[in-house]
Protein backbone atom coordinates (compact mmCIF):
# COMPACT_ATOMS: atom_id res chain seq x y z
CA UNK A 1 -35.96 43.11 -51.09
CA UNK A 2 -36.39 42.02 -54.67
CA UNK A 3 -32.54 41.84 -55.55
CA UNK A 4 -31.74 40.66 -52.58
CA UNK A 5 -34.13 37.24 -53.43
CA UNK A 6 -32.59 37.34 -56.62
CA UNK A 7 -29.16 37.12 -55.05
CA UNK A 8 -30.16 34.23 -52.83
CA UNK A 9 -31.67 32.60 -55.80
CA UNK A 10 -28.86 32.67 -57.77
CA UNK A 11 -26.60 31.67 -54.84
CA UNK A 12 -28.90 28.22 -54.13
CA UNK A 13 -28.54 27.83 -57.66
CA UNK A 14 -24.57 27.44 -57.79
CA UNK A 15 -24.63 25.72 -54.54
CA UNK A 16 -27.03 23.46 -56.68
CA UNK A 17 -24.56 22.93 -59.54
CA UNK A 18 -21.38 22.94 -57.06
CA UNK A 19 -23.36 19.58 -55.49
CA UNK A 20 -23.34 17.96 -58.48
CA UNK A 21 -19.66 17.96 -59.46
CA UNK A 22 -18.36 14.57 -58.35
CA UNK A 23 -14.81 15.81 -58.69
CA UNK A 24 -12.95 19.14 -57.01
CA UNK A 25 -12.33 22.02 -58.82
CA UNK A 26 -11.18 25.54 -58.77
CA UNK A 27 -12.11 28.23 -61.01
CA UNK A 28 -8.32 29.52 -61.52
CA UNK A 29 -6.87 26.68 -63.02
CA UNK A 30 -4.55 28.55 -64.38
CA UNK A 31 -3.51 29.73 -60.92
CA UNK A 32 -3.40 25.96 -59.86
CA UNK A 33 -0.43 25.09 -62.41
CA UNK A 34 1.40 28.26 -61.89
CA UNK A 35 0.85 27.28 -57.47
CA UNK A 36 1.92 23.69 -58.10
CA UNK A 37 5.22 24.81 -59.73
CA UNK A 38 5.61 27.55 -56.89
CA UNK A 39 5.34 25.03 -54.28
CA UNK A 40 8.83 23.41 -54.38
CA UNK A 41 10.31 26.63 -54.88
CA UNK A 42 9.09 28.34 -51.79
CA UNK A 43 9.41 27.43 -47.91
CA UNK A 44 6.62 24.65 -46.58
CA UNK A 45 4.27 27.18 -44.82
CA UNK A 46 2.36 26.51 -41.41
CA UNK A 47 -1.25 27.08 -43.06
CA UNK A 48 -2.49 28.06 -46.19
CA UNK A 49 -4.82 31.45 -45.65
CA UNK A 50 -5.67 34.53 -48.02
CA UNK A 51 -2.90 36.29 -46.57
CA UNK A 52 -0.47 33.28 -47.48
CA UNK A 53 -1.98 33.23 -51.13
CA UNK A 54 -1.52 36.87 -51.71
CA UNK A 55 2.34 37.18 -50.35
CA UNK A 56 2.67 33.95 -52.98
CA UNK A 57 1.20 36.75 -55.88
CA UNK A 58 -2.43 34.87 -55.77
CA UNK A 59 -4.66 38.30 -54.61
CA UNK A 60 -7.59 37.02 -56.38
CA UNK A 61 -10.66 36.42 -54.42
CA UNK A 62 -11.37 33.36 -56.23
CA UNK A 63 -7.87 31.55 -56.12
CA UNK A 64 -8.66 30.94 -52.90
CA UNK A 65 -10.66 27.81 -54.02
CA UNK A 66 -7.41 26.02 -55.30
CA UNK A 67 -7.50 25.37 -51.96
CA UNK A 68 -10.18 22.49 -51.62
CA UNK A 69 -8.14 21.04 -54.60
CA UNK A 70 -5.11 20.70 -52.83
CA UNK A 71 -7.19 19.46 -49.68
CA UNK A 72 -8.68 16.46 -52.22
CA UNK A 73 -5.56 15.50 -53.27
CA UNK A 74 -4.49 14.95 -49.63
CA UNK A 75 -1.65 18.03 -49.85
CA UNK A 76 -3.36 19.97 -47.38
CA UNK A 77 -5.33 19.10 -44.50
CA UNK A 78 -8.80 19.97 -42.92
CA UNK A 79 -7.41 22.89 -41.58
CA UNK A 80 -5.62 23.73 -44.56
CA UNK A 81 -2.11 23.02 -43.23
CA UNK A 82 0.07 21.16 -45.18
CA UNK A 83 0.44 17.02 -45.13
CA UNK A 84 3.19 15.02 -45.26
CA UNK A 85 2.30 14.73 -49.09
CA UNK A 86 3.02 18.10 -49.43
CA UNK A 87 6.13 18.06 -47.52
CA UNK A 88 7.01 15.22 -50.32
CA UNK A 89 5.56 17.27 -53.08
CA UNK A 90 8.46 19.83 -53.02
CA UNK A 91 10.96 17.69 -53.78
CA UNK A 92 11.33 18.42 -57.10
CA UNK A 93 13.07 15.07 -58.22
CA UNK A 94 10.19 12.93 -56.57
CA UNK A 95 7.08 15.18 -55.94
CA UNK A 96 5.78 14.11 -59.27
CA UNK A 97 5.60 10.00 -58.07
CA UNK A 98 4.23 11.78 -54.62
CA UNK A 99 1.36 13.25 -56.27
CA UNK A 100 0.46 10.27 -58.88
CA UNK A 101 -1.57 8.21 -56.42
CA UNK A 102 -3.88 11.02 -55.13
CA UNK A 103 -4.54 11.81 -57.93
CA UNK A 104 -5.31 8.46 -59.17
CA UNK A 105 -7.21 7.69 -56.20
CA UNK A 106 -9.41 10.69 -56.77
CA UNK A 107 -10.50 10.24 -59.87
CA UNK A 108 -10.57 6.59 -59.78
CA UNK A 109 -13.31 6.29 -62.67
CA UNK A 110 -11.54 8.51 -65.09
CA UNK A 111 -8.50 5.72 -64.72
CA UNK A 112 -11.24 2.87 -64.71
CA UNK A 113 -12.80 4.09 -67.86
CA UNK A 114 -9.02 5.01 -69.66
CA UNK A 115 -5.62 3.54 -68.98
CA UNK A 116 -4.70 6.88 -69.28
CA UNK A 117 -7.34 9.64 -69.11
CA UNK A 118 -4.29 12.52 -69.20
CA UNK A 119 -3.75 11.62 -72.43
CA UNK A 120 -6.87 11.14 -73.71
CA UNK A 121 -8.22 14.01 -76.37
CA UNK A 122 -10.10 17.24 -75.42
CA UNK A 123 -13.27 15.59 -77.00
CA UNK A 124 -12.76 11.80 -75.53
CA UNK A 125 -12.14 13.55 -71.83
CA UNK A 126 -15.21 15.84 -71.80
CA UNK A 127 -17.21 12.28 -72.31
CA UNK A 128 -15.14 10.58 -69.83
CA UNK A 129 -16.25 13.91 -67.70
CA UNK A 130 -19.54 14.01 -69.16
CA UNK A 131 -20.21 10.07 -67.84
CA UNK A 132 -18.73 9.93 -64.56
CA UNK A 133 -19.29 13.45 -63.29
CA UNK A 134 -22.15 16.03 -63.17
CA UNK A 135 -22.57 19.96 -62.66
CA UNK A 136 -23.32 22.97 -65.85
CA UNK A 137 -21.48 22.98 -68.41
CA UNK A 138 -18.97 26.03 -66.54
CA UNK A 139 -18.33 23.70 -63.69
CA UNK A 140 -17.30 20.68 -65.31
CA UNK A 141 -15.05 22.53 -67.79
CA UNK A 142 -13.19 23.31 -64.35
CA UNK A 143 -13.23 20.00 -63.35
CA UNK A 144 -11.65 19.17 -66.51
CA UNK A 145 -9.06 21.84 -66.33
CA UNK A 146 -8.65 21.45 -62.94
CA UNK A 147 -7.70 17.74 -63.28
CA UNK A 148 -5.30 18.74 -66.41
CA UNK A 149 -3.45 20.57 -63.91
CA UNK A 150 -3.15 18.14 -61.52
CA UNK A 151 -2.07 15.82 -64.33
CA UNK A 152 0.89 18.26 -65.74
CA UNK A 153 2.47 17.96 -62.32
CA UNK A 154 2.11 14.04 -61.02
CA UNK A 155 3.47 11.20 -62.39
CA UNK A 156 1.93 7.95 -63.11
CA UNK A 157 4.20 5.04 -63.46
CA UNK A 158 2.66 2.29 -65.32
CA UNK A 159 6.33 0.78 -65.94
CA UNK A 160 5.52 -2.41 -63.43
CA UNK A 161 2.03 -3.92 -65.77
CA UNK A 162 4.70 -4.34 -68.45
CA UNK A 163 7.21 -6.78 -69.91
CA UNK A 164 9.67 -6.74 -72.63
CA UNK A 165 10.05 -9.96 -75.18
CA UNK A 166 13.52 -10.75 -76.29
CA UNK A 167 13.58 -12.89 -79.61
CA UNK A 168 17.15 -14.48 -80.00
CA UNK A 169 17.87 -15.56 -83.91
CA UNK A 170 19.55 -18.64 -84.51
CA UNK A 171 18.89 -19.91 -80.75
CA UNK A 172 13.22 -25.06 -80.03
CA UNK A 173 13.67 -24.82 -75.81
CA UNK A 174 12.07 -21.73 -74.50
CA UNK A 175 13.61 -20.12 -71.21
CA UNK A 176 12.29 -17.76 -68.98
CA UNK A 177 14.90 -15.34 -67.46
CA UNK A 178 15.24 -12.30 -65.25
CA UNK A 179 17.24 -8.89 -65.72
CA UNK A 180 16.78 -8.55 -62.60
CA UNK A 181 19.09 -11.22 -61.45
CA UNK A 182 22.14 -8.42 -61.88
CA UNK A 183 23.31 -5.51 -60.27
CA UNK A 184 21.20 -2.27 -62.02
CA UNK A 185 19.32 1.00 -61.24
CA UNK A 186 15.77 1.70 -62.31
CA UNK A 187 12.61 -0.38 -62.57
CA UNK A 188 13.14 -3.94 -62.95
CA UNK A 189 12.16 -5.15 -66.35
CA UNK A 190 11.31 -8.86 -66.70
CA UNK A 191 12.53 -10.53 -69.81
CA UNK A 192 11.26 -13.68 -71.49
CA UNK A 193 13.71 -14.75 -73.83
CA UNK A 194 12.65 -17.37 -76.03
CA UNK A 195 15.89 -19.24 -77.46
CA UNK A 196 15.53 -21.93 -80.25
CA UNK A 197 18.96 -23.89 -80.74
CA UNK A 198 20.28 -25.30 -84.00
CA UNK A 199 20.15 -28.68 -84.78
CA UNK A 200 23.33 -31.35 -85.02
CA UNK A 201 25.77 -28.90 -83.22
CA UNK A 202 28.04 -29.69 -80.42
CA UNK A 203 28.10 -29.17 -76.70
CA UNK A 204 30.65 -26.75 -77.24
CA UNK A 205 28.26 -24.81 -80.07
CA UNK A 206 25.51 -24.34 -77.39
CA UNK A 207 27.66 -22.98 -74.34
CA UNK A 208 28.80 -20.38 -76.94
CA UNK A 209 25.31 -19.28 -77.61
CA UNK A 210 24.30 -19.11 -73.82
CA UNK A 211 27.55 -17.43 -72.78
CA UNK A 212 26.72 -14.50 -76.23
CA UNK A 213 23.36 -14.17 -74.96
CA UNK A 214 24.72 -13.35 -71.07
CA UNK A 215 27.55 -11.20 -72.99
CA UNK A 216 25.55 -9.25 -75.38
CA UNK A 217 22.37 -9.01 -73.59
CA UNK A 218 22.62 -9.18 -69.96
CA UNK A 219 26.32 -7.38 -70.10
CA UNK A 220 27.91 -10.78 -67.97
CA UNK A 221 31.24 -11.91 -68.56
CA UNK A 222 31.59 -15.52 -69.85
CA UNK A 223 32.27 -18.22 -66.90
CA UNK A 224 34.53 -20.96 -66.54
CA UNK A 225 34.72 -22.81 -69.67
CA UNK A 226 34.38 -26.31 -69.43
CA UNK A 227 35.48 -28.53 -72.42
């Protein structure tokens, strides 16, 4: 009767700590990476069940909570069937951008608090972790290495916040221009080129320095000249 207070006890008493970890975790997160590289590589199942997890090579009893991970991040479902997410996830050229997002979404004060809390140090994320979550000391270092994992496999494009500044030497107007005014792949990147033109030269002198910059720069071939 004794051990089996004990037992409840100590069962209220995780339950306890679980309820005060504001972000999922499991407490394989080593099994989390190696499932989230596994994932592309094997055919989208129906559900995700014990049975699934040990045909995948996951037997342990506790892998089986990498599962309300994947349901935070919005790759599985209530009923622990896969998501459209998921179905994204596997590509392996994209999954990464797929994944990004949710993850971003999740731990929204982590990305308040840091531009970009994956990079941050082991010291300057446990007091990110330390701040904006909760739990004993065991459950937020799975939190932390939970969210590590989830990091290693999203991507998190922060290419659109910037801009890139062109000086030109030799060329006081200042002109705003576009790359994106030409045929290209890839993010658009928005240039302000700042020219400052030479005093006492010739009409002539200026249209070369314009038709350089569309050369050298943007990769245009010189127009019609006109004299």
């Amino acid at each position: 009767m004794v051990a089996k207070q004990q037992r409840a006890q100590k069962s209220t008493s995780r339950a306890s700590n679980d309820s005060e970890a504001k972000f999922p975790y499991t407490t394989k997160p080593a099994s989390l990476r190696r499932l989230l590289k596994e994932i592309p590589k094997k055919p989208k199942p129906s559900r995700f069940d014990r049975d699934l997890l040990r045909s995948w090579s996951f037997g342990d009893t506790n892998d089986q909570t990498m599962l309300r991970v994947l349901k935070a991040v919005a790759l599985l479902n209530d009923r622990n069937e896969p998501t459209e997410l998921y179905s994204r996830f596997m590509n392996m050229d994209e999954g990464a951008k797929a994944l990004g997002p949710e993850v971003k979404r999740v731990y929204a004060p982590l990305f308040e608090a840091s531009l970009s809390p994956f990079q941050e140090s082991n010291e300057r994320l446990k007091n990110l972790f330390n701040i904006h979550s909760g739990g004993g000391d065991r459950s937020l270092d799975f939190q932390i290495q939970t969210f590590k994992a989830l990091c290693e496999n999203a991507s998190f494009d922060q290419a659109s916040s910037s801009a890139s500044v062109v000086q030109a030497s030799g060329v006081g107007v200042a002109a705003g221009t576009s790359a994106s005014s030409g045929p290209m792949s890839g993010p658009v990147v928005n240039i302000n080129l700042h020219i400052h033109l030479p005093e006492n030269k010739s009409r002539r002198d200026y249209e070369d320095i314009i038709e350089d910059i569309g050369r050298y720069i943007f990769g245009r071939e010189g127009g019609v000249r006109r004299d």
